[in-house]
N, C-alpha and C. Protein backbone atom coordinates (compact mmCIF):
# COMPACT_ATOMS: atom_id res chain seq x y z
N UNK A 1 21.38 -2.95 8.28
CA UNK A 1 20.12 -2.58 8.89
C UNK A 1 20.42 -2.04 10.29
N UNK A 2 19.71 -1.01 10.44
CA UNK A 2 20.26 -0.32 11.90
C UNK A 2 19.30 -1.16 12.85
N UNK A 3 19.67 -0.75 14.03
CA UNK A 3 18.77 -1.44 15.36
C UNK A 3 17.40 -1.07 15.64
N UNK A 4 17.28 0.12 14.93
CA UNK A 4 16.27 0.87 15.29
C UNK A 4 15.22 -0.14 14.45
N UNK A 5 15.61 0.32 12.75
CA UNK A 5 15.03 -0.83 11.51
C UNK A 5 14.74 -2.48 12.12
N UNK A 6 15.46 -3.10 12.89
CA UNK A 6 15.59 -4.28 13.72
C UNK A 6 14.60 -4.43 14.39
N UNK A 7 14.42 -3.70 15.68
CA UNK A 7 13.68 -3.98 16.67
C UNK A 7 12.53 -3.26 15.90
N UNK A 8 11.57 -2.41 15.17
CA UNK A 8 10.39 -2.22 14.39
C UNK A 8 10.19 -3.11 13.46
N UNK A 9 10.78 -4.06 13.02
CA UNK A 9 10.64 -5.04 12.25
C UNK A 9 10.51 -6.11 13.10
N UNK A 10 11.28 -6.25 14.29
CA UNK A 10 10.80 -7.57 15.16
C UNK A 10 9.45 -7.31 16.30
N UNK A 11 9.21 -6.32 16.24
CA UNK A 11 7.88 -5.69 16.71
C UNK A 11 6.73 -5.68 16.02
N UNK A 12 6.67 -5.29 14.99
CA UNK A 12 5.84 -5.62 13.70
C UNK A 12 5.91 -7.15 13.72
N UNK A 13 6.49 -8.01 13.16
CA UNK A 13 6.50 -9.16 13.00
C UNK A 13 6.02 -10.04 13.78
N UNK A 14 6.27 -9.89 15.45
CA UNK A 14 5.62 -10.52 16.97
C UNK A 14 4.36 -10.31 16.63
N UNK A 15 3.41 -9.12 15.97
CA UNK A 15 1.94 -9.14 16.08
C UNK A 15 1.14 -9.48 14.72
N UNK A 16 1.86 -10.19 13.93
CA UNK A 16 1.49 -10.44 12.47
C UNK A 16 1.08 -12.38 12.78
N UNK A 17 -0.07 -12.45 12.88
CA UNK A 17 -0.05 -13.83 12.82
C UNK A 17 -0.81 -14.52 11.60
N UNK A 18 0.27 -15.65 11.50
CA UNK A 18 -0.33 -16.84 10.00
C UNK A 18 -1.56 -17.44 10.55
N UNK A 19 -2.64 -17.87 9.49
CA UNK A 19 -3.36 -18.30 9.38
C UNK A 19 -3.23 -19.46 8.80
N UNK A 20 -2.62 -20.80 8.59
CA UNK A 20 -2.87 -21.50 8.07
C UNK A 20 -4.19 -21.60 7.00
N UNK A 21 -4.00 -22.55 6.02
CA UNK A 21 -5.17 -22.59 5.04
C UNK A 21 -6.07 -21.94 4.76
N UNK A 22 -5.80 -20.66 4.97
CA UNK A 22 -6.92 -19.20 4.72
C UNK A 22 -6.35 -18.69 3.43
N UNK A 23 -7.38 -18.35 2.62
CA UNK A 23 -8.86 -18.63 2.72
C UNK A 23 -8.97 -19.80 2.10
N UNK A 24 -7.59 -20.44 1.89
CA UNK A 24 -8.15 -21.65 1.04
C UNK A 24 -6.88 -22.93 1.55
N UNK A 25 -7.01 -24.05 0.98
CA UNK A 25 -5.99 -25.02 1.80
C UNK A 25 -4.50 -24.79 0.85
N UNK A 26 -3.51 -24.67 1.76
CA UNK A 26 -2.45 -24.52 1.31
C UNK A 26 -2.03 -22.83 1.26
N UNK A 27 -2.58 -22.03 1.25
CA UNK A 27 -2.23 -20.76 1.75
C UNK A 27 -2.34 -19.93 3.12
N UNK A 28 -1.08 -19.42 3.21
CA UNK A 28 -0.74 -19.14 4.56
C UNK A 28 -1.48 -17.36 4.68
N UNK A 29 -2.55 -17.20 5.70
CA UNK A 29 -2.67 -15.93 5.78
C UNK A 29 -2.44 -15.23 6.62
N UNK A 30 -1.71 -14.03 5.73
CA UNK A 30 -0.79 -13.20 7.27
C UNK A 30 -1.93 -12.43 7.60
N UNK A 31 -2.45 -12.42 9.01
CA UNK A 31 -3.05 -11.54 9.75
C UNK A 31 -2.72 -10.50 10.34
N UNK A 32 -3.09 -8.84 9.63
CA UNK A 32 -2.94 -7.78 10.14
C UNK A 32 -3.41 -7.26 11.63
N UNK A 33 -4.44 -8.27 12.08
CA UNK A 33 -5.59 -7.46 12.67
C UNK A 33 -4.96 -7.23 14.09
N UNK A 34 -4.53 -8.13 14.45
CA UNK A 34 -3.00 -8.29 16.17
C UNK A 34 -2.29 -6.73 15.89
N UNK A 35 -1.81 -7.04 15.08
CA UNK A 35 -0.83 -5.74 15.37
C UNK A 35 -1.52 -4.44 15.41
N UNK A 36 -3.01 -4.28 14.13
CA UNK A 36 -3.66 -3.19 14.41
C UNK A 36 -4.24 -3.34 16.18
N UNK A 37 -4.41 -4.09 17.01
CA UNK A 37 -5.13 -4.20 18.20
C UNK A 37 -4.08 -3.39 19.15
N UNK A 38 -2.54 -3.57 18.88
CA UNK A 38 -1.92 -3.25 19.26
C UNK A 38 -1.40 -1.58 19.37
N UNK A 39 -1.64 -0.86 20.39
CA UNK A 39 -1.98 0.25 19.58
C UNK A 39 -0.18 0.82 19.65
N UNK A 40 0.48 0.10 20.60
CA UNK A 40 2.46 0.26 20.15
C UNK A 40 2.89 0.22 18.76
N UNK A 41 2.41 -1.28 18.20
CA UNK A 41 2.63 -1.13 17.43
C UNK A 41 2.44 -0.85 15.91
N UNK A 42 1.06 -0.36 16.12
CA UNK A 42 0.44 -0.03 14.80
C UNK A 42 0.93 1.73 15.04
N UNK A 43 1.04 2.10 16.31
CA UNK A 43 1.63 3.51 16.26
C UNK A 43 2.94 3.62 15.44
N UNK A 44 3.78 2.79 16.22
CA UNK A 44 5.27 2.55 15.58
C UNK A 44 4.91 2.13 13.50
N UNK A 45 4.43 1.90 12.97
CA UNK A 45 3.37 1.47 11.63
C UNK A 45 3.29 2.31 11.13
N UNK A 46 2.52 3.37 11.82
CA UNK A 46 1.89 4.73 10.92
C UNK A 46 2.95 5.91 10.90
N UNK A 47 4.07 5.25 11.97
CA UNK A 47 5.24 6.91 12.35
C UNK A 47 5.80 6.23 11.12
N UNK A 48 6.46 5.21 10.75
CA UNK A 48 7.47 4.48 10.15
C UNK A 48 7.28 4.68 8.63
N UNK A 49 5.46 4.75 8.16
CA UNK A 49 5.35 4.79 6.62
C UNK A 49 4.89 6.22 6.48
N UNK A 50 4.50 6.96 7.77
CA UNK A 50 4.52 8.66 7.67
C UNK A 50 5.98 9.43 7.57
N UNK A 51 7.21 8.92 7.73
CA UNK A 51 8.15 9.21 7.58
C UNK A 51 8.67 8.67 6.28
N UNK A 52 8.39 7.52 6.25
CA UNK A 52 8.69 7.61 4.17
C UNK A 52 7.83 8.36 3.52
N UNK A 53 7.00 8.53 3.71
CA UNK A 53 5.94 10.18 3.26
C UNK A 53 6.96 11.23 2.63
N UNK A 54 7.08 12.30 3.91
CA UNK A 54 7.67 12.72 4.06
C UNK A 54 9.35 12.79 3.89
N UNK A 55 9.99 11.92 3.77
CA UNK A 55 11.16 11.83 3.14
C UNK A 55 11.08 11.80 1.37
N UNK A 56 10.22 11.11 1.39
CA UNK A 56 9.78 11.30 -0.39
C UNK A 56 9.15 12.40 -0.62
N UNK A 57 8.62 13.30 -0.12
CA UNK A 57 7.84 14.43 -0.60
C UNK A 57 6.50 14.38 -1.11
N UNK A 58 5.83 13.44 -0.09
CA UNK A 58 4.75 13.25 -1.00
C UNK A 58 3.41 14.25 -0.41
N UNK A 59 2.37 14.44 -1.43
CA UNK A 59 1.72 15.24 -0.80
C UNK A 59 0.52 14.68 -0.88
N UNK A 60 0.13 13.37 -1.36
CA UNK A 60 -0.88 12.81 -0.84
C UNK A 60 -0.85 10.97 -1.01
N UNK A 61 -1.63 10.15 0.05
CA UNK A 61 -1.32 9.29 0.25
C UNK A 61 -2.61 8.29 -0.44
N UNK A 62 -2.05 7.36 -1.05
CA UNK A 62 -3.18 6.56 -1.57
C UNK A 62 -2.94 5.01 -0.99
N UNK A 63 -4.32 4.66 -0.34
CA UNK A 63 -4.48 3.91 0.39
C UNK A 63 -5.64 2.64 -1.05
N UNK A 64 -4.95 1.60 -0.51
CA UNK A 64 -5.56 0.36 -1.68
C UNK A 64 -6.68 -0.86 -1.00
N UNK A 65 -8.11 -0.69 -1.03
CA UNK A 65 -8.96 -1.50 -0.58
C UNK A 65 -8.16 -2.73 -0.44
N UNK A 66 -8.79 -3.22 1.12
CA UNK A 66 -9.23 -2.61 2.24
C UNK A 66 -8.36 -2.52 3.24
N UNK A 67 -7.48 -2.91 3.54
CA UNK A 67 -6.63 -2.99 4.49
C UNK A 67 -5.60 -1.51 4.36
N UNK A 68 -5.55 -1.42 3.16
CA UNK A 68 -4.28 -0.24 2.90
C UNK A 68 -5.04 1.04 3.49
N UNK A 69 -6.72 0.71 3.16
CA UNK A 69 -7.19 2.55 3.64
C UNK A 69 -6.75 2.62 5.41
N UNK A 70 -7.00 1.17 6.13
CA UNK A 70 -6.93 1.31 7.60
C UNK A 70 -4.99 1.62 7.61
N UNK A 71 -4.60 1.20 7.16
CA UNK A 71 -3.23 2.00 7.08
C UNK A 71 -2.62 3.18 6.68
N UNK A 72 -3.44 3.46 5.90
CA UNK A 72 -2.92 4.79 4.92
C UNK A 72 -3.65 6.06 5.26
N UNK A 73 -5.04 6.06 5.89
CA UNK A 73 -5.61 7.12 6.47
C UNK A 73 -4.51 8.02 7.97
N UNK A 74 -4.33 7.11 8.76
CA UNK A 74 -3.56 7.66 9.94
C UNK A 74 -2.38 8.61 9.77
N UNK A 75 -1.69 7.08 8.61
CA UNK A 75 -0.51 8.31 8.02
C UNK A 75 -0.55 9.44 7.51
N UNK A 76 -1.85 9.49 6.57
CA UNK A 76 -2.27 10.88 5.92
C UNK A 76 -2.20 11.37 7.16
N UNK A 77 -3.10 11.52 8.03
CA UNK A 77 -3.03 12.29 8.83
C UNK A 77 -1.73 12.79 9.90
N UNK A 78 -1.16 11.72 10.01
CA UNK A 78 0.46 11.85 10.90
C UNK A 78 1.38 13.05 9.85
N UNK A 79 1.27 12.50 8.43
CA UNK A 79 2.29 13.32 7.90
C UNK A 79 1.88 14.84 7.24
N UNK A 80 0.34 14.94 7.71
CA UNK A 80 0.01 16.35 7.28
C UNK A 80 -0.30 16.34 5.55
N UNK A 81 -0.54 15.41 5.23
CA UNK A 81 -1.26 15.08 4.02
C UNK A 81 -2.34 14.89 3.55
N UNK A 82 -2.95 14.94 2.06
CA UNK A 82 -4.19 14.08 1.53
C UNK A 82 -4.27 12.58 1.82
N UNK A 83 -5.79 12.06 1.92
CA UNK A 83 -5.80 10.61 2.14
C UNK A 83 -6.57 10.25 0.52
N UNK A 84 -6.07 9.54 -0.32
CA UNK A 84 -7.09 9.19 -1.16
C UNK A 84 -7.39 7.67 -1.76
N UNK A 85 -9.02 7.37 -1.36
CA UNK A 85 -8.33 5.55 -1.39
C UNK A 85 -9.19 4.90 -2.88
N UNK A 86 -8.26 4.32 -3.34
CA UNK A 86 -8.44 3.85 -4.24
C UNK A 86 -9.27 2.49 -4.31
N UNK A 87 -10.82 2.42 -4.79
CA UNK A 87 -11.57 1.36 -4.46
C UNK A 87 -12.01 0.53 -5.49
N UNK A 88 -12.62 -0.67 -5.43
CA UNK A 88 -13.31 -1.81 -6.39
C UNK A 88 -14.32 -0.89 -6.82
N UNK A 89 -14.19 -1.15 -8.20
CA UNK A 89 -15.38 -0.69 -8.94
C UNK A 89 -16.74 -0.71 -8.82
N UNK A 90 -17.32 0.82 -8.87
CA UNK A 90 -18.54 0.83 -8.31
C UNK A 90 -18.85 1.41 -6.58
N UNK A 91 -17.69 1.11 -6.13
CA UNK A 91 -17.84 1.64 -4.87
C UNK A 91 -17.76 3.19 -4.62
N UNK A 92 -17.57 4.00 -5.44
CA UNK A 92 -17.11 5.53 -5.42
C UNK A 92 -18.50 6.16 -6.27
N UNK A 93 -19.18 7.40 -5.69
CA UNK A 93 -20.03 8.45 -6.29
C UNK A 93 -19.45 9.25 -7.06
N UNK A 94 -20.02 9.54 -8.69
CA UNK A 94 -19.69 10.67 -9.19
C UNK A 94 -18.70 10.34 -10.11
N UNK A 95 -18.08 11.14 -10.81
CA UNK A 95 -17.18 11.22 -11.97
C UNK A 95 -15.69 10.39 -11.37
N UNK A 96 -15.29 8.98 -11.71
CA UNK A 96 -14.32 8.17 -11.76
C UNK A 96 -13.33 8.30 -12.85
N UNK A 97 -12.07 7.63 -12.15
CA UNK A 97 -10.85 7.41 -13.37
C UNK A 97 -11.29 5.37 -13.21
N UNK A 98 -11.31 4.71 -14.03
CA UNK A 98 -10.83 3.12 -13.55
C UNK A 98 -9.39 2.62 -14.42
N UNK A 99 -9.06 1.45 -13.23
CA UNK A 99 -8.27 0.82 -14.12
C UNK A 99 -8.57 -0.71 -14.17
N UNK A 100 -8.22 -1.55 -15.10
CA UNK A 100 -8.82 -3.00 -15.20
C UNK A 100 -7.15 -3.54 -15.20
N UNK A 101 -7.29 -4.76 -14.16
CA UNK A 101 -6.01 -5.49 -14.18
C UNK A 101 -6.35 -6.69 -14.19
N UNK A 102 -5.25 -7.54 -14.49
CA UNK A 102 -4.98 -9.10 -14.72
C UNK A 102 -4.78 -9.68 -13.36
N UNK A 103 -5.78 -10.45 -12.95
CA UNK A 103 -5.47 -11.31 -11.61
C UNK A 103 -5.15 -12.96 -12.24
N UNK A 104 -4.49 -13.75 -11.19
CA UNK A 104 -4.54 -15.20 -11.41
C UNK A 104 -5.47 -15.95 -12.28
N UNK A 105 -6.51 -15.65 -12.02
CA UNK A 105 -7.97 -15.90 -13.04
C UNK A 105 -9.03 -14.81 -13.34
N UNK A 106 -8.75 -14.27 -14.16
CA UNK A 106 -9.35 -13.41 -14.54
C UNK A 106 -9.18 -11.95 -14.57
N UNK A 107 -10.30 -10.99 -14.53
CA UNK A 107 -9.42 -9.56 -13.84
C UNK A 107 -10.56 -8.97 -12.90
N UNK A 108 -10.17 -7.81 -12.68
CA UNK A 108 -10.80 -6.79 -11.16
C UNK A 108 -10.48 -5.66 -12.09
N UNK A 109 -11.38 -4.60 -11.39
CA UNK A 109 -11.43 -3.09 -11.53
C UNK A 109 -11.46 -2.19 -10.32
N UNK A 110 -10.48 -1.03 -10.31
CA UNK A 110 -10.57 -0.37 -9.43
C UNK A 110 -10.55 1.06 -9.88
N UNK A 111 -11.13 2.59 -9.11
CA UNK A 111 -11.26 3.17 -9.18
C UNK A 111 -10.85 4.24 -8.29
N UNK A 112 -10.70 5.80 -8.81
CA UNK A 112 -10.61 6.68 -7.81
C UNK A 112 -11.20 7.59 -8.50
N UNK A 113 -11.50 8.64 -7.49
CA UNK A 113 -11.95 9.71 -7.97
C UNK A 113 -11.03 10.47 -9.03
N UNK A 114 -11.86 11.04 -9.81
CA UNK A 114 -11.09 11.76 -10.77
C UNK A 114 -10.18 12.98 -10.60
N UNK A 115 -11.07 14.20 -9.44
CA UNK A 115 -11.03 15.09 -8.76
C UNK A 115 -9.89 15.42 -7.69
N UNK A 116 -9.46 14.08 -7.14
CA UNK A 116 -8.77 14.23 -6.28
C UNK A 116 -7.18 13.94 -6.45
N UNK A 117 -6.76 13.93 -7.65
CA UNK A 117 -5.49 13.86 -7.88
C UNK A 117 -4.62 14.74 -8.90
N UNK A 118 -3.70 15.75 -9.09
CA UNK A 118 -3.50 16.58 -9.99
C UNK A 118 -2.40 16.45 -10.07
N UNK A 119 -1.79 17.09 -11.13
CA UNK A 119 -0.28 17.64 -11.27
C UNK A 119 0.25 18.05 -10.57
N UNK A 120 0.22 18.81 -9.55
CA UNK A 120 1.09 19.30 -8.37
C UNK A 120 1.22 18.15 -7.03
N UNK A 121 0.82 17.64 -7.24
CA UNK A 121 0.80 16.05 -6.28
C UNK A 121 1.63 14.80 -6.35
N UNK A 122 2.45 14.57 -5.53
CA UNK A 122 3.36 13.30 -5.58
C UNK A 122 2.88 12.70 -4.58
N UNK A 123 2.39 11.13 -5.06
CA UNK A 123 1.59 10.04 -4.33
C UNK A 123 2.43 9.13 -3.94
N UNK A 124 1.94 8.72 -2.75
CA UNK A 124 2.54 7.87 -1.80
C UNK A 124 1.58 6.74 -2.33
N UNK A 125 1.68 5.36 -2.67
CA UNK A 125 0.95 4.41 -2.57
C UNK A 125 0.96 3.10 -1.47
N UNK A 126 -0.19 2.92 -0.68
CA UNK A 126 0.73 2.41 0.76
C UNK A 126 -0.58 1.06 0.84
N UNK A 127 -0.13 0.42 1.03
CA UNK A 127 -0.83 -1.06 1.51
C UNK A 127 -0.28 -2.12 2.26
N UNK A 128 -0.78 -3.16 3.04
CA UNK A 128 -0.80 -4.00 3.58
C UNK A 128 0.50 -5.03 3.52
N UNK A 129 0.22 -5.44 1.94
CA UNK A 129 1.02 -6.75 1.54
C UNK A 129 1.26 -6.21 0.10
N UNK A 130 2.61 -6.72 -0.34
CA UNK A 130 2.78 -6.21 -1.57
C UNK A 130 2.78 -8.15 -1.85
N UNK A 131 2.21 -8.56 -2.91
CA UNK A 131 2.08 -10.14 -3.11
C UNK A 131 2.40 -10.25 -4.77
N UNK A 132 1.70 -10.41 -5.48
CA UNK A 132 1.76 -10.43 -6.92
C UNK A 132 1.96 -8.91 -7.57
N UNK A 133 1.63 -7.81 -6.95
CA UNK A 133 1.67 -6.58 -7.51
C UNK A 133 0.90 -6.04 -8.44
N UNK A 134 -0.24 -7.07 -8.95
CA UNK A 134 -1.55 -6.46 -9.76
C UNK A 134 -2.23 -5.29 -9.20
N UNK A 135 -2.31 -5.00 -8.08
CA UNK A 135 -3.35 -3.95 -7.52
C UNK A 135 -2.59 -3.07 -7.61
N UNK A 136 -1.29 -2.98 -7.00
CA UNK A 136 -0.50 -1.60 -6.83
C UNK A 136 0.30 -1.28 -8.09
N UNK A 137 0.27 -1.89 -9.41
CA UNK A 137 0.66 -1.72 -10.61
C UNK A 137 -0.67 -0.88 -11.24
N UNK A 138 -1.37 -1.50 -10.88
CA UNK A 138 -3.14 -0.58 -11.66
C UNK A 138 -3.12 0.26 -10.94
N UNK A 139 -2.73 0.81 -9.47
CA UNK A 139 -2.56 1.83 -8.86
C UNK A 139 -2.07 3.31 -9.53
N UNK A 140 -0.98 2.62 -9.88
CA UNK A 140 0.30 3.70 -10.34
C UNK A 140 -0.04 4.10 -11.40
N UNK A 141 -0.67 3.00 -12.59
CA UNK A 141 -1.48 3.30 -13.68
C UNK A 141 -2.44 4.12 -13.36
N UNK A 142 -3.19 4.19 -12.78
CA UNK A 142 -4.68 5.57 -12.05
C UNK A 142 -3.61 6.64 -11.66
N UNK A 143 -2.86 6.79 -10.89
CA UNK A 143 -1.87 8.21 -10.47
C UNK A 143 -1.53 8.65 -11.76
N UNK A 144 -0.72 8.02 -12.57
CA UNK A 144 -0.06 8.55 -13.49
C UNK A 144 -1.71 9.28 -14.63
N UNK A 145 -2.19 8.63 -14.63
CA UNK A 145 -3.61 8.79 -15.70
C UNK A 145 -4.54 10.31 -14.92
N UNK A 146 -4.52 10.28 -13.86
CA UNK A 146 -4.94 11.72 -13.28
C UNK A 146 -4.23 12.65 -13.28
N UNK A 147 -2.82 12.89 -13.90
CA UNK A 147 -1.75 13.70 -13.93
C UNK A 147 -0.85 14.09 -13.06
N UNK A 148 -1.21 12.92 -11.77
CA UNK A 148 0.06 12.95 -10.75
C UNK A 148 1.22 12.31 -10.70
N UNK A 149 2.13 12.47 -10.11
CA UNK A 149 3.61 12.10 -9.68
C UNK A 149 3.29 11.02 -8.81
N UNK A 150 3.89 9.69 -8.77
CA UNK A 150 4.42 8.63 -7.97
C UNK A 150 5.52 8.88 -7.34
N UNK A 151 5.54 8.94 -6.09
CA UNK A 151 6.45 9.67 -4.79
C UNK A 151 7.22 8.22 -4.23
N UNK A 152 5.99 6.89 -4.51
CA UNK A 152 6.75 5.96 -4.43
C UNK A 152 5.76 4.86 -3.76
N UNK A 153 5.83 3.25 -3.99
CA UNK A 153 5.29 2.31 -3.34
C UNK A 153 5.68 2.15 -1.36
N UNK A 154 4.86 1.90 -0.49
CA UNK A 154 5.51 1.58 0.79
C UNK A 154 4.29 0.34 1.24
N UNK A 155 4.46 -0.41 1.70
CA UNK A 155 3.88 -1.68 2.15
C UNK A 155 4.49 -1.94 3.59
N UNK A 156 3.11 -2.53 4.63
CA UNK A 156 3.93 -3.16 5.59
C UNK A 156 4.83 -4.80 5.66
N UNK A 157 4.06 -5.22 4.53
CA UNK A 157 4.97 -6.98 4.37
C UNK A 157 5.04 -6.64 2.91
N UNK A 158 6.32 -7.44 2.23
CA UNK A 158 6.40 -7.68 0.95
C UNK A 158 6.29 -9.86 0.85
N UNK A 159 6.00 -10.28 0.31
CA UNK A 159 6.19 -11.63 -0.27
C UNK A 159 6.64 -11.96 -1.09
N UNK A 160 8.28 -11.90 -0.92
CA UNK A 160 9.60 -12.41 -2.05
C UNK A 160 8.92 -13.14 -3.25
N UNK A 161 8.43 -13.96 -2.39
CA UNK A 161 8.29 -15.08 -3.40
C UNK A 161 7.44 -15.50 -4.40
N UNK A 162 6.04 -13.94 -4.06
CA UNK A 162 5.46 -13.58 -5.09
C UNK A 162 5.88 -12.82 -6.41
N UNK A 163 6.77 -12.64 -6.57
CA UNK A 163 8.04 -11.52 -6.98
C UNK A 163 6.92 -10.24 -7.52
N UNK A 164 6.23 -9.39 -6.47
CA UNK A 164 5.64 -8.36 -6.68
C UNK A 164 6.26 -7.44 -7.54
N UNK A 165 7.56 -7.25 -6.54
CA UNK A 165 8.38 -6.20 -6.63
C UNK A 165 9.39 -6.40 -8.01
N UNK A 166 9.42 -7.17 -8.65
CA UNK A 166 9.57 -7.49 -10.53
C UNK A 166 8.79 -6.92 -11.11
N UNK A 167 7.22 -7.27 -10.84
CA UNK A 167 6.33 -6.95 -11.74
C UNK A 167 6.17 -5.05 -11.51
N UNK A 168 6.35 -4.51 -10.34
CA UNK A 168 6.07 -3.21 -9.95
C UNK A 168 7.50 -2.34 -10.71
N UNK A 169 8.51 -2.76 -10.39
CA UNK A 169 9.78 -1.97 -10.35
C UNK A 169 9.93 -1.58 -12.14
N UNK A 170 9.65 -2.05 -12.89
CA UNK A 170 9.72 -0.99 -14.11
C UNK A 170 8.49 0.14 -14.59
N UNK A 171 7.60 -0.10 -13.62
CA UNK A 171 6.99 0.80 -13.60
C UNK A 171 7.00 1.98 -12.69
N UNK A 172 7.78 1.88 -11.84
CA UNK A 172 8.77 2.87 -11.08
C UNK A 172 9.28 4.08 -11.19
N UNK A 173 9.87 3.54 -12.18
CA UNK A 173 11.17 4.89 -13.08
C UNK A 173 11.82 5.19 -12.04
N UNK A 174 12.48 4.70 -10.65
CA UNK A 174 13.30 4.86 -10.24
C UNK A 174 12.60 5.04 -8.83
N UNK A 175 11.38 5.50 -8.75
CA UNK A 175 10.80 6.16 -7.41
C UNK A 175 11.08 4.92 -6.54
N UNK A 176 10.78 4.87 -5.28
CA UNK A 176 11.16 3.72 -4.44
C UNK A 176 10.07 2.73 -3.80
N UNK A 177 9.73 1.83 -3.52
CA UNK A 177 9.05 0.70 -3.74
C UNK A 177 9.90 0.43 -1.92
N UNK A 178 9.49 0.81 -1.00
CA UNK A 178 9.90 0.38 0.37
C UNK A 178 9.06 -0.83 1.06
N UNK A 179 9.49 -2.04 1.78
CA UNK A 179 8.76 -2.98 2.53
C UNK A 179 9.26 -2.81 3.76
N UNK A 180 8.63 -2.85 4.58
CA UNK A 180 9.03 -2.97 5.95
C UNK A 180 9.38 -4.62 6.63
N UNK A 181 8.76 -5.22 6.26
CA UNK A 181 8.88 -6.70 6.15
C UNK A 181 9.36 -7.49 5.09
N UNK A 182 10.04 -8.30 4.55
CA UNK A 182 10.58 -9.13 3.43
C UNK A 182 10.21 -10.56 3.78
N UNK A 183 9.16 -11.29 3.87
CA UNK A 183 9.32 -12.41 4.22
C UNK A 183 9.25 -13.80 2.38
């Protein structure tokens, strides 16, 4: 890991604070909202996953309710890209793609526009926390189903120990699945 990778990871990390027992007892919640206040380092945030953009070739960025759109909009814009955010069902006007996934108990639906994703497009998929990998697996499922290219997963925290990145990585095919954080 270079120094550079080092000190943006120990910068990031200084403004990420746990929540004890949120939202429920016994789970630890990492709080984004410090570091977004921070405007160093949410800058250093949006250069860091606008440059995996751009190193992957992507030409538009899909941001995953709710936290991923406040992340994934800037970068669209830093890296000279589409922003397109992928939302809970029902929240979007007009002609939808959905996908239905398996949560802990039960499932969720999410949606994007139909319109806004084509064949000439390689998607960036960018969120918050990569945890169990249900959302950003139904993600890739909606890209691929609108006839676009997966350019690749990028997250600001991953959670080992959810093993997201098991459940995501054969649905991959090789594209890259980046965390900025590994905790």
């Amino acid at each position: 890991m270079t120094s550079t990778t080092e000190s943006l990871r120990e910068l990031l990390l200084s403004r990420i604070r746990d929540v004890a027992d949120y939202p429920k007892p016994g789970v630890v919640f990492k709080d984004i909202t410090p570091l977004l206040a921070d405007p160093v380092a949410f800058t250093a945030l949006t250069d860091a996953l606008a440059e995996l953009c751009v190193r992957h070739g992507a030409t538009k960025v899909v941001g995953l309710e709710a936290r991923g759109f406040i992340l994934a909009a800037p970068v669209a814009v830093r890296a000279g890209i589409g922003f397109v955010p992928v939302r809970k069902a029902g929240k979007l006007p007009g002609a939808t793609l959905s996908q239905t996934y398996e949560l802990e108990y039960g499932s969720a639906e999410i949606e994007i526009h139909a319109e806004d994703l084509d064949a000439d497009d390689r998607v960036m998929v960018i969120d918050d926390v990569l945890a169990t990998g249900g959302t950003a697996e139904a993600s890739l499922d909606l890209i691929r189903r609108a006839g676009a290219q997966v350019a690749g997963v990028a997250v600001l925290m991953e959670l080992g120990f959810l093993a997201g990145r098991a459940r995501l990585e054969p649905g991959l095919d090789g594209t890259p699945l980046e965390a900025l954080i590994t905790v």
